[in-house]
PDB file of N, CA and C in Angstrom:
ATOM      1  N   UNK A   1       0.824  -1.195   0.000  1.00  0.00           N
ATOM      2  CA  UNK A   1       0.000   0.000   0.000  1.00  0.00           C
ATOM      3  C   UNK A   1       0.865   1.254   0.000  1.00  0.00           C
ATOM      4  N   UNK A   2       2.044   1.177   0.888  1.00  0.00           N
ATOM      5  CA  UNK A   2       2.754   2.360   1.026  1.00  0.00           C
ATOM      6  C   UNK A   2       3.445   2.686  -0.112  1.00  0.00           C
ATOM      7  N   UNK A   3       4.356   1.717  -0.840  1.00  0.00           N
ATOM      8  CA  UNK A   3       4.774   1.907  -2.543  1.00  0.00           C
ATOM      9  C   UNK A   3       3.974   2.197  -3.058  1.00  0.00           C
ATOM     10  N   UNK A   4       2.345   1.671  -3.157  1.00  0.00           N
ATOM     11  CA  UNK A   4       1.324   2.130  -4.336  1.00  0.00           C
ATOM     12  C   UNK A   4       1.191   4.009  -4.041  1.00  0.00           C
ATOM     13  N   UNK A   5       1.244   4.250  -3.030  1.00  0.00           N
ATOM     14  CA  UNK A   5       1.283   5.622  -2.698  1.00  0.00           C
ATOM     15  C   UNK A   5       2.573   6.306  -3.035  1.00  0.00           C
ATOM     16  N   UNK A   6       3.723   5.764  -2.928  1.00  0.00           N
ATOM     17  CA  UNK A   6       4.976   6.383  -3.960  1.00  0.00           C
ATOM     18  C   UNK A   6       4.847   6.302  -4.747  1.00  0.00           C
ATOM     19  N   UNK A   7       4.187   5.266  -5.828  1.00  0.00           N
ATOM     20  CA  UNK A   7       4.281   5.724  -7.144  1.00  0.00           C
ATOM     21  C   UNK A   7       3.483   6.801  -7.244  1.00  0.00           C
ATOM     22  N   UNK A   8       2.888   7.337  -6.780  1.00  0.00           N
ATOM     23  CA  UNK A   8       1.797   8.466  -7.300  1.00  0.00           C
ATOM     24  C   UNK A   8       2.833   9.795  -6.950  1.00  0.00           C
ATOM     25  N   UNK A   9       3.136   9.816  -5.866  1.00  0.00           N
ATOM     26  CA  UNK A   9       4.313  11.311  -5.482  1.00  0.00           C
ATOM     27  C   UNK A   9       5.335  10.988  -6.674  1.00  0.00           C
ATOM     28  N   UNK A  10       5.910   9.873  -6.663  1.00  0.00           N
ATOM     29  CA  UNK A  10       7.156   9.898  -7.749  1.00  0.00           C
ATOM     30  C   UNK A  10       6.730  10.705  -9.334  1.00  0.00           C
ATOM     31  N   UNK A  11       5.404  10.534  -9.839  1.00  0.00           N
ATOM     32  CA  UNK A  11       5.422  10.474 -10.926  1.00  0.00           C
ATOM     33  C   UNK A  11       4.780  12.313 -10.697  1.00  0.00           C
ATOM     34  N   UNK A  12       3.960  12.229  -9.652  1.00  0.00           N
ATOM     35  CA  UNK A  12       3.785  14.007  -9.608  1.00  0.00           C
ATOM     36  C   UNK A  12       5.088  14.878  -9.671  1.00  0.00           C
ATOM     37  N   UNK A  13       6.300  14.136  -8.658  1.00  0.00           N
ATOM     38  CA  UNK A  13       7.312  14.668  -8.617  1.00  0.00           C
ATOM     39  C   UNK A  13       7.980  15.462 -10.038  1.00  0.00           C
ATOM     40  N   UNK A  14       7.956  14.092 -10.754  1.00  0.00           N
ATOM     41  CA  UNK A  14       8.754  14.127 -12.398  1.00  0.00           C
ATOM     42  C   UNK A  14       8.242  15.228 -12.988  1.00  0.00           C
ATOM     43  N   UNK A  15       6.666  15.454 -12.449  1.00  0.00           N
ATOM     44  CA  UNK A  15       5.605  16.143 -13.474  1.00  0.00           C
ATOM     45  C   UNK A  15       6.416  17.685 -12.993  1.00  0.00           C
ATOM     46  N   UNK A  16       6.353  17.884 -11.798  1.00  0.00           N
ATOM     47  CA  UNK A  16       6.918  19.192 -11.858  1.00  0.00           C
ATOM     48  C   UNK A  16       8.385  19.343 -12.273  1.00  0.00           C
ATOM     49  N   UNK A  17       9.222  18.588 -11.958  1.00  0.00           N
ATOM     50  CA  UNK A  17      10.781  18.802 -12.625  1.00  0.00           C
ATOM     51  C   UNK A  17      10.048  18.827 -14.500  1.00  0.00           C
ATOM     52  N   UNK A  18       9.441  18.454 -15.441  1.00  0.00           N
ATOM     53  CA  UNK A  18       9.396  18.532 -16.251  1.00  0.00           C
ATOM     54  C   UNK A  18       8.732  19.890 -16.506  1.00  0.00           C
ATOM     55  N   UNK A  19       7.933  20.602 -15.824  1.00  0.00           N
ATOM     56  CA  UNK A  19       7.559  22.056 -16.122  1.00  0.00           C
ATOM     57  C   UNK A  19       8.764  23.006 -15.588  1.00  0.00           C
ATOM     58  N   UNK A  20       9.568  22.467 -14.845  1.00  0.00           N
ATOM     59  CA  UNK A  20      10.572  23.499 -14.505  1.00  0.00           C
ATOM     60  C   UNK A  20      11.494  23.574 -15.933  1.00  0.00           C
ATOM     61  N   UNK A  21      11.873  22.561 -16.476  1.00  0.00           N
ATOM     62  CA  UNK A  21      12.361  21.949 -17.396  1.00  0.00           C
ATOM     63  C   UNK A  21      11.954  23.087 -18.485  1.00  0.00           C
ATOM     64  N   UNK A  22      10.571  22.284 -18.914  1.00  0.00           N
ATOM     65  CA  UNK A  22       9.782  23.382 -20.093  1.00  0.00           C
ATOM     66  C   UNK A  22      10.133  24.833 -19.948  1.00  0.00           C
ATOM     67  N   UNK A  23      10.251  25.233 -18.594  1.00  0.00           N
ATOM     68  CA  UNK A  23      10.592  26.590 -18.135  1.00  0.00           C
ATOM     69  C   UNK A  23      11.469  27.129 -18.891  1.00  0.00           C
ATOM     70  N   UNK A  24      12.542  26.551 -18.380  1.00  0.00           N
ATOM     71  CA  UNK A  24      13.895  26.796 -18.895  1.00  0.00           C
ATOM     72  C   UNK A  24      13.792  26.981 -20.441  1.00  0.00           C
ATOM     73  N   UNK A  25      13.263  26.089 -21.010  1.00  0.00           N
ATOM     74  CA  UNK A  25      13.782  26.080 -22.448  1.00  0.00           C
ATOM     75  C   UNK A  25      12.772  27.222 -22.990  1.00  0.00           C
ATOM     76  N   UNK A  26      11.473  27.335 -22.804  1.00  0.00           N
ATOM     77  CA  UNK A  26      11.063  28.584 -22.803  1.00  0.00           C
ATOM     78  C   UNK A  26      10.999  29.970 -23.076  1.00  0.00           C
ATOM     79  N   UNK A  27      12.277  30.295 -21.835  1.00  0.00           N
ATOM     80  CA  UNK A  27      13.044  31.279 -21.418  1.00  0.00           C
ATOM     81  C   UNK A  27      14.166  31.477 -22.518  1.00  0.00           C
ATOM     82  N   UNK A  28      14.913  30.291 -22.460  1.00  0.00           N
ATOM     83  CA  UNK A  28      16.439  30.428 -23.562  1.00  0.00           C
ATOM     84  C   UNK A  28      15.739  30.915 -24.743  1.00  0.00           C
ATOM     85  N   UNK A  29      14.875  30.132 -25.082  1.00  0.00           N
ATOM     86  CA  UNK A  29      14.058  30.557 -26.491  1.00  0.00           C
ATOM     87  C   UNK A  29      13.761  31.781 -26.816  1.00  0.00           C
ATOM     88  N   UNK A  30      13.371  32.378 -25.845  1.00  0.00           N
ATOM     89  CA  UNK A  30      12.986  33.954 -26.085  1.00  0.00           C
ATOM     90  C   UNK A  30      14.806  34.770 -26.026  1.00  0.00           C
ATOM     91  N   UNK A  31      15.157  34.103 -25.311  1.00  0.00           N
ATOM     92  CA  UNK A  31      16.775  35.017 -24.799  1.00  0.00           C
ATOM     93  C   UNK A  31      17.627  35.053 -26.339  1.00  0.00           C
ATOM     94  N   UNK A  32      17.658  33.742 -26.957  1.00  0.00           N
ATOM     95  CA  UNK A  32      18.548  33.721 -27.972  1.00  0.00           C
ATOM     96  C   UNK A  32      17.557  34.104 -29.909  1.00  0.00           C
ATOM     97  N   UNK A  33      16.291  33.913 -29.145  1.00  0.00           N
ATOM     98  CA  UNK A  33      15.819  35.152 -30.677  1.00  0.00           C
ATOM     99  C   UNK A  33      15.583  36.329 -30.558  1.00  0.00           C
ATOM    100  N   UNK A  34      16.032  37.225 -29.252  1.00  0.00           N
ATOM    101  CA  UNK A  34      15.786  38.482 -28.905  1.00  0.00           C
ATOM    102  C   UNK A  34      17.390  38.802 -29.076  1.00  0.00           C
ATOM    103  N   UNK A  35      18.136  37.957 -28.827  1.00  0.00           N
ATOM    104  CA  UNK A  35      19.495  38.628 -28.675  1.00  0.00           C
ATOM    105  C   UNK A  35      20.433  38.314 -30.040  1.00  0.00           C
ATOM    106  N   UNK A  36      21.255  39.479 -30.637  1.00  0.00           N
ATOM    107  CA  UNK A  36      21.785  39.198 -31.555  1.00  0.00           C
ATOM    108  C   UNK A  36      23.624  38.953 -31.584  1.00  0.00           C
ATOM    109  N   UNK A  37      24.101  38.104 -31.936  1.00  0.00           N
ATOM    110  CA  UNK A  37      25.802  38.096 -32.028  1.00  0.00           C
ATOM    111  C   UNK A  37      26.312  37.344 -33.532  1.00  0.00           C
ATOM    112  N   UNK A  38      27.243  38.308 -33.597  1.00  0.00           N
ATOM    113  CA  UNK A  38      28.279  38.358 -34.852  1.00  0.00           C
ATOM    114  C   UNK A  38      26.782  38.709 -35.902  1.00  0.00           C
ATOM    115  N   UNK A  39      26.209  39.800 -35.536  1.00  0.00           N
ATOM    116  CA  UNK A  39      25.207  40.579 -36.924  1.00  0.00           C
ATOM    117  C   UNK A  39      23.813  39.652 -37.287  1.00  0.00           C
ATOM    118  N   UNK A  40      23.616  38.698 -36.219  1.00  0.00           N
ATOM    119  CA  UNK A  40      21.804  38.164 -36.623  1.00  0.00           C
ATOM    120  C   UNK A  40      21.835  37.479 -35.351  1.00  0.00           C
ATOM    121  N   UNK A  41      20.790  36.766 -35.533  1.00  0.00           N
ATOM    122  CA  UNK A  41      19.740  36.133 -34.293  1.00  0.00           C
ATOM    123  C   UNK A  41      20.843  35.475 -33.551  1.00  0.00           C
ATOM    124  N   UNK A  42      20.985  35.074 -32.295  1.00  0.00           N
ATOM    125  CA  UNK A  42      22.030  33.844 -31.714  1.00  0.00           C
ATOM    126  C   UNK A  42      21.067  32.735 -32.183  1.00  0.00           C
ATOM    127  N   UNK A  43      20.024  32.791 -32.594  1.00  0.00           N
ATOM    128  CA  UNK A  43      19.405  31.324 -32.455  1.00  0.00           C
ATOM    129  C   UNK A  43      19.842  30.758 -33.749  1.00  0.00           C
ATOM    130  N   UNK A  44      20.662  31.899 -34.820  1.00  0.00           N
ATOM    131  CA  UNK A  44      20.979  31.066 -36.083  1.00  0.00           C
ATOM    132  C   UNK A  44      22.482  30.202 -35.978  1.00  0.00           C
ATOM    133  N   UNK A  45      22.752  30.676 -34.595  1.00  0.00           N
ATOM    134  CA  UNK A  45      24.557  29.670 -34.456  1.00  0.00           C
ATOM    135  C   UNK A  45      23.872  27.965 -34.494  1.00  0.00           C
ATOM    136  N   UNK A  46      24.846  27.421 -35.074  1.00  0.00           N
ATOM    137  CA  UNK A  46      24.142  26.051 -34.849  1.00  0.00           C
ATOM    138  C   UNK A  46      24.718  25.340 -33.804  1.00  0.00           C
ATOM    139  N   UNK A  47      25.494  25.979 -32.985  1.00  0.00           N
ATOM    140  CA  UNK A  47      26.186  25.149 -31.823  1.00  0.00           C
ATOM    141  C   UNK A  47      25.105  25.575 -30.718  1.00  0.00           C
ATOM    142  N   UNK A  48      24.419  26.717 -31.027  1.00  0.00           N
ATOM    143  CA  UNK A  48      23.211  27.094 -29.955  1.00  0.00           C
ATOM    144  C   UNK A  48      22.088  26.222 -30.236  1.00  0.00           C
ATOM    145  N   UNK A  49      21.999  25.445 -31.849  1.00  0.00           N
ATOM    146  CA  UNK A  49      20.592  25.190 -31.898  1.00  0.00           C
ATOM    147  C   UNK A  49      21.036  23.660 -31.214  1.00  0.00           C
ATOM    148  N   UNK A  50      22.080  22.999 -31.047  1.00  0.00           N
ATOM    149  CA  UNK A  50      22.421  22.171 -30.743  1.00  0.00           C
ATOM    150  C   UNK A  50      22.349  21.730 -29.165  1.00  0.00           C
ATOM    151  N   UNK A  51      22.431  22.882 -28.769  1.00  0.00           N
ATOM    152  CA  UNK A  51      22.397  23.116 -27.372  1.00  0.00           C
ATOM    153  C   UNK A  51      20.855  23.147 -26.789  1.00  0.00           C
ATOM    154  N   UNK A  52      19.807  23.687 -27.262  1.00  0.00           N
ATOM    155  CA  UNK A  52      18.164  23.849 -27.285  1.00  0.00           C
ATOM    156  C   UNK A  52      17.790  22.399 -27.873  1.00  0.00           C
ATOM    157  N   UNK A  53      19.044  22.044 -28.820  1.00  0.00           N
ATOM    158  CA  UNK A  53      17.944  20.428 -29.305  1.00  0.00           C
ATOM    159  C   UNK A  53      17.925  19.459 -27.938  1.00  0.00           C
ATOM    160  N   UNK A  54      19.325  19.452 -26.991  1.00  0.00           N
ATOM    161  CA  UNK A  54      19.599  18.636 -26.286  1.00  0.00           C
ATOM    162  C   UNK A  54      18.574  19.381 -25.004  1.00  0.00           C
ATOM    163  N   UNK A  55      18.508  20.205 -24.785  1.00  0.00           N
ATOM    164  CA  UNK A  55      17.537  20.162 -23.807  1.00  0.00           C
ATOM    165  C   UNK A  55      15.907  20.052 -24.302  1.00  0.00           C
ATOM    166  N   UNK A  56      15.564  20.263 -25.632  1.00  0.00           N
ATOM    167  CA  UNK A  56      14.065  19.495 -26.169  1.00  0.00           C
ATOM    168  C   UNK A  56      14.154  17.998 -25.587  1.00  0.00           C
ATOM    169  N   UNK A  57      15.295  17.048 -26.397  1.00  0.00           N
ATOM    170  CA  UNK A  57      15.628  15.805 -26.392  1.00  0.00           C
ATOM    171  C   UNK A  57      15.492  15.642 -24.821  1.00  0.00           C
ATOM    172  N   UNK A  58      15.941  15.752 -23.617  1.00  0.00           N
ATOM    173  CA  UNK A  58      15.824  15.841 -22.702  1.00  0.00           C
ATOM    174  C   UNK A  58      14.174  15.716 -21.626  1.00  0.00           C
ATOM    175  N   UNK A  59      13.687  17.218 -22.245  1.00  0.00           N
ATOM    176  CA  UNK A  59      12.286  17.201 -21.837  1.00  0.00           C
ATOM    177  C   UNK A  59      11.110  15.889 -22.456  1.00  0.00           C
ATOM    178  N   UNK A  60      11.803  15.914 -23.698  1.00  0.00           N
ATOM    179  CA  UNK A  60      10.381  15.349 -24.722  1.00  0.00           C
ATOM    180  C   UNK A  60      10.663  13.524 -23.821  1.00  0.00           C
ATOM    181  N   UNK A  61      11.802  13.590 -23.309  1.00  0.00           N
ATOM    182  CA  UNK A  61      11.998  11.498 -22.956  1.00  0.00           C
ATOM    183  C   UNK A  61      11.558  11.736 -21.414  1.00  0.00           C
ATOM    184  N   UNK A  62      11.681  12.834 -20.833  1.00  0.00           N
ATOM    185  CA  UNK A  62      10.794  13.011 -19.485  1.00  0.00           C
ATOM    186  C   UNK A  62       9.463  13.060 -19.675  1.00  0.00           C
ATOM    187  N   UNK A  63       8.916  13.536 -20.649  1.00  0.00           N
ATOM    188  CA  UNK A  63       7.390  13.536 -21.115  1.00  0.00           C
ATOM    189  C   UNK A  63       6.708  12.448 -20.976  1.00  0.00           C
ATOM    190  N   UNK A  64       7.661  11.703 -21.670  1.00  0.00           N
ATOM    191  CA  UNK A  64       7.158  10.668 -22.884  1.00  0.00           C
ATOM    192  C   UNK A  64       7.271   9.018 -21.263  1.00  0.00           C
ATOM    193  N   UNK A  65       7.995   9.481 -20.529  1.00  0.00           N
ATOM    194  CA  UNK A  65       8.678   8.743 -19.062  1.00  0.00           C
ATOM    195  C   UNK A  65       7.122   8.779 -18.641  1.00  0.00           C
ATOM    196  N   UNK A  66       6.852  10.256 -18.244  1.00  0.00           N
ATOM    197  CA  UNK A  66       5.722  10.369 -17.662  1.00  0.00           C
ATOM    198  C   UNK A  66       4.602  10.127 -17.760  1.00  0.00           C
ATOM    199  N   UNK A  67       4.122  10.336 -18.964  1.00  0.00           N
ATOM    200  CA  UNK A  67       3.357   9.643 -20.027  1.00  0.00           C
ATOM    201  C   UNK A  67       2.823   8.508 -19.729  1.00  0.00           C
ATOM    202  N   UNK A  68       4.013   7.484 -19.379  1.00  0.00           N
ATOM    203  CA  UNK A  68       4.235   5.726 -19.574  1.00  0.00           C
ATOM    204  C   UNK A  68       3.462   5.735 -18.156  1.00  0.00           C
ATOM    205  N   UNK A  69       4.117   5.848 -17.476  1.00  0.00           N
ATOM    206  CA  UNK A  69       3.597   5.702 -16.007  1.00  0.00           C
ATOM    207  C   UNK A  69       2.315   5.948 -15.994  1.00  0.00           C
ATOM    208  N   UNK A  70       2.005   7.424 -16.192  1.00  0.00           N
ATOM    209  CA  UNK A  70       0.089   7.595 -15.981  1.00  0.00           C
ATOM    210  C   UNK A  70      -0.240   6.254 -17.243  1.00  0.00           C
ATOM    211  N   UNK A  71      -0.187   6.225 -18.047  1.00  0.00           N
ATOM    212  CA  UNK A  71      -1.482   5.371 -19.204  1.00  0.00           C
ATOM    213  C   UNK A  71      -0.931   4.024 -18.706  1.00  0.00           C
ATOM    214  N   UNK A  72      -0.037   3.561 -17.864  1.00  0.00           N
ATOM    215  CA  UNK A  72       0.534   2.131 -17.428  1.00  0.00           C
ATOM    216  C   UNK A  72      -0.952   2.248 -16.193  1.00  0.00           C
ATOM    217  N   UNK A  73      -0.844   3.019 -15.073  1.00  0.00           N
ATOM    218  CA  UNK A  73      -1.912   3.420 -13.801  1.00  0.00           C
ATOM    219  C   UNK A  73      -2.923   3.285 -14.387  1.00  0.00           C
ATOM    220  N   UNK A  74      -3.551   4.116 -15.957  1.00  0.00           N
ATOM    221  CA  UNK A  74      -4.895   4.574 -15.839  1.00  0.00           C
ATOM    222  C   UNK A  74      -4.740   3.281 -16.937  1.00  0.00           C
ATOM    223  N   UNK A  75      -4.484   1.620 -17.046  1.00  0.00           N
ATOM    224  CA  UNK A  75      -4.945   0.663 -17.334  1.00  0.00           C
ATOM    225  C   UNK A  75      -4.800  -0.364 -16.696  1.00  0.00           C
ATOM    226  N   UNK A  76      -5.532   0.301 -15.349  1.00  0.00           N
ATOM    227  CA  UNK A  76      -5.509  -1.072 -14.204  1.00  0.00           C
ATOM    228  C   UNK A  76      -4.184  -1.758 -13.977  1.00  0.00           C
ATOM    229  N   UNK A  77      -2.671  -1.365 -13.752  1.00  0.00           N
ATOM    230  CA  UNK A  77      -1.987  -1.637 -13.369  1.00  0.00           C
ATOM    231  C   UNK A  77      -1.684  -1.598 -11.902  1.00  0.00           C
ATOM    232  N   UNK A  78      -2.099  -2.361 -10.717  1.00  0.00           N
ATOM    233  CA  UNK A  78      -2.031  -2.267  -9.365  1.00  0.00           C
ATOM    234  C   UNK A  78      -0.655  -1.338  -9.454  1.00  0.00           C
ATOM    235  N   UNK A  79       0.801  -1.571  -9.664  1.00  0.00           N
ATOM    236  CA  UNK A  79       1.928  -0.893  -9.349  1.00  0.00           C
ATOM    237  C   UNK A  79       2.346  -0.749 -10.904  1.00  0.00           C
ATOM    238  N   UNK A  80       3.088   0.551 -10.176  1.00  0.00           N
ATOM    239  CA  UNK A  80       3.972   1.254 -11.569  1.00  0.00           C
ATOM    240  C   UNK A  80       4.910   2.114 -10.810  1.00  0.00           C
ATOM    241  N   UNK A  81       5.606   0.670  -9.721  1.00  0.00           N
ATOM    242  CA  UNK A  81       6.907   1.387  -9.126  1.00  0.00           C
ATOM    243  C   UNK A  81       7.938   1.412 -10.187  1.00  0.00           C
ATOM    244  N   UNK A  82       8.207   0.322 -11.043  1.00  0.00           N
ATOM    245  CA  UNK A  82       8.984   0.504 -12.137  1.00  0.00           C
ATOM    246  C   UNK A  82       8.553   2.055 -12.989  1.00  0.00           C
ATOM    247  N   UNK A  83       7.597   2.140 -14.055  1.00  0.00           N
ATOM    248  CA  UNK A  83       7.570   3.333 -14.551  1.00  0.00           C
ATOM    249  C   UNK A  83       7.870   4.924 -13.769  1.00  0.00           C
ATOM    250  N   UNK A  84       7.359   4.798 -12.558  1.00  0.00           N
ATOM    251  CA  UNK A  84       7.425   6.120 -11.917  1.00  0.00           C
ATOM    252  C   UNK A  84       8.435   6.325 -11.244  1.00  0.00           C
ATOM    253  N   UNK A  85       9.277   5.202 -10.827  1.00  0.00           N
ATOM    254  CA  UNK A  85      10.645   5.311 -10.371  1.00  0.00           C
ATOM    255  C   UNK A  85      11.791   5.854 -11.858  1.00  0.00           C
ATOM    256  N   UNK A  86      11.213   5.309 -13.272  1.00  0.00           N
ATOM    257  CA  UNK A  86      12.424   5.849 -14.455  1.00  0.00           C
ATOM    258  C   UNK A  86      12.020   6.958 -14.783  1.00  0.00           C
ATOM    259  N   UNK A  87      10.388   7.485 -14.427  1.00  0.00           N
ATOM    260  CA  UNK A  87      10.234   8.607 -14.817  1.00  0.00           C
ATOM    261  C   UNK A  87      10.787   9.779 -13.491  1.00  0.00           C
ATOM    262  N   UNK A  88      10.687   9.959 -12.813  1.00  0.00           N
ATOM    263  CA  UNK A  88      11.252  10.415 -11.648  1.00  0.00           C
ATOM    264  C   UNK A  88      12.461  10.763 -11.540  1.00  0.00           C
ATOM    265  N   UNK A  89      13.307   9.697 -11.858  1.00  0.00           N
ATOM    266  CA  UNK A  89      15.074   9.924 -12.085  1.00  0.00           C
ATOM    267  C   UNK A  89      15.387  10.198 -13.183  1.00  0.00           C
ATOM    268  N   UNK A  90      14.739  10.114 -14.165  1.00  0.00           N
ATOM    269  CA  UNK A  90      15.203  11.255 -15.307  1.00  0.00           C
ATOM    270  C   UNK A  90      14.557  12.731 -15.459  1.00  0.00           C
ATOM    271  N   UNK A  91      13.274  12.432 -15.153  1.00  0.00           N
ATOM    272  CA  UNK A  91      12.986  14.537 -15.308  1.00  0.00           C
ATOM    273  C   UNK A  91      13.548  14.768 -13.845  1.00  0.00           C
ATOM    274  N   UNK A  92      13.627  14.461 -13.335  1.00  0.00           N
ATOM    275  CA  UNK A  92      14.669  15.130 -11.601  1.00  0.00           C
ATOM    276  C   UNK A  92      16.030  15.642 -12.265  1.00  0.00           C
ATOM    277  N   UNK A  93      16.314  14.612 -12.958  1.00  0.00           N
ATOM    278  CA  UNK A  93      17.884  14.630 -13.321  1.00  0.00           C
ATOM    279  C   UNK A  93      18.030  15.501 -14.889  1.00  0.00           C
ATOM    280  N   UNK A  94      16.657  15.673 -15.460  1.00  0.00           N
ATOM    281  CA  UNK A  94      16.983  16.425 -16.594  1.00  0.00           C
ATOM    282  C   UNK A  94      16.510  17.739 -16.262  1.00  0.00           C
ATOM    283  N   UNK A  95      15.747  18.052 -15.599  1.00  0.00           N
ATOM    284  CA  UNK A  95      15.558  19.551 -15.103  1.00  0.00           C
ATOM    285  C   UNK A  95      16.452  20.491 -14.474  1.00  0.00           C
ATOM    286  N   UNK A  96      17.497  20.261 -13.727  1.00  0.00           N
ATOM    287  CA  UNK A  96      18.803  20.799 -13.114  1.00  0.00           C
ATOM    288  C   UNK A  96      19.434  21.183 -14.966  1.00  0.00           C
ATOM    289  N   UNK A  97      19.764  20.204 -15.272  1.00  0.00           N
ATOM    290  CA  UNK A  97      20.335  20.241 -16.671  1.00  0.00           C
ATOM    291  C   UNK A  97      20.380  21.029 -17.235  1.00  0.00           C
ATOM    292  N   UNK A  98      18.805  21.069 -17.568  1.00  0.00           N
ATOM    293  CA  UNK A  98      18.310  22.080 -18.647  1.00  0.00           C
ATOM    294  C   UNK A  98      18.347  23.279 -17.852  1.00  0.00           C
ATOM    295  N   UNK A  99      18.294  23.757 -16.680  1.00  0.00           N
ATOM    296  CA  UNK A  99      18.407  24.795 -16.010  1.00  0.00           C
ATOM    297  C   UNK A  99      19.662  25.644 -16.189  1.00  0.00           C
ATOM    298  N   UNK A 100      20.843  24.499 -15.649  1.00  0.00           N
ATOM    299  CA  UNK A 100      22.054  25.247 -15.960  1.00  0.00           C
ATOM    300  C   UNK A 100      22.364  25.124 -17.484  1.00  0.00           C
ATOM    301  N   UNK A 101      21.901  24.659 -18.638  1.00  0.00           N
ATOM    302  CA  UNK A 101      22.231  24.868 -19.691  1.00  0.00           C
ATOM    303  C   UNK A 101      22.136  26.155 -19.842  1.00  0.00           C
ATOM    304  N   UNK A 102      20.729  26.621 -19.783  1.00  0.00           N
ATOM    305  CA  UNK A 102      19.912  27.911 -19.594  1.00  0.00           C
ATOM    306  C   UNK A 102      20.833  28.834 -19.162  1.00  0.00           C
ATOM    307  N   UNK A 103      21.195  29.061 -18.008  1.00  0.00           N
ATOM    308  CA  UNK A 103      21.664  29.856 -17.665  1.00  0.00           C
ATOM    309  C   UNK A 103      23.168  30.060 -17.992  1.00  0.00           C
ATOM    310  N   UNK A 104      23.410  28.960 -17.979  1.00  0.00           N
ATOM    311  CA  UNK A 104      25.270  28.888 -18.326  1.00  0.00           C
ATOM    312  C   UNK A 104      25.349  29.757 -19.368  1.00  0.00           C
ATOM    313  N   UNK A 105      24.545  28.600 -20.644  1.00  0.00           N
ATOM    314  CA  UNK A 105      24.845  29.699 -22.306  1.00  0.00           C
ATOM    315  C   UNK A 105      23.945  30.757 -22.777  1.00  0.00           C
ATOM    316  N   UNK A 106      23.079  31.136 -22.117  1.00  0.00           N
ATOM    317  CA  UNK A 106      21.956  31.942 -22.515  1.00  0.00           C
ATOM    318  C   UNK A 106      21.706  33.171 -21.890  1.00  0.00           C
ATOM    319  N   UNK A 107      22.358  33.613 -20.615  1.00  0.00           N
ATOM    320  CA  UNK A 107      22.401  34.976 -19.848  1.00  0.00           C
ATOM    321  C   UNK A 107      23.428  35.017 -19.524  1.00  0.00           C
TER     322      UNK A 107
END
């Protein structure tokens, strides 16, 4: 009973590291088509778009984590300590990420 009740915090957990996540990329998005270097957009460097793909890539497999877990729950699966435990440790672990990506290359 007490795990069936972690999986539910674990996977709420993920849910918010993945909007902090979305946050971030968000934010960079507006920072690097508002801001211009070497005479046009920063968003036309491709080492920047490279940098925004890896934090999409990032969010979209925390999504897609999270995703698994709820439609695993909402088809009568008693436990989904497995799903909500991989979704959990990756948007936990990809939201810091994408944060300091954010901030590192983007302000």
């Amino acid at each position: 009973m007490a795990m069936a009740t972690l999986d539910i915090f674990r996977s709420t957990a993920a849910a918010v590291a993945l909007g902090f996540a979305r946050h971030a990329l968000d934010e960079a998005l507006e920072r690097v088509k508002s801001r211009k270097m070497f005479g046009s957009p920063m968003s036309n460097l491709k080492l920047i778009q490279a940098k925004l793909g890896d934090m999409s890539l990032d969010i979209d497999a925390s999504a897609l984590l999270i995703y698994r877990a709820a439609w695993t729950k909402d088809n009568s699966a008693d436990r989904i300590t497995r799903e909500a435990t991989m979704a959990k440790l990756f948007a936990t672990e990809a939201a810091p990420t994408c944060y300091r990506r954010s901030c590192k290359n983007f302000w």
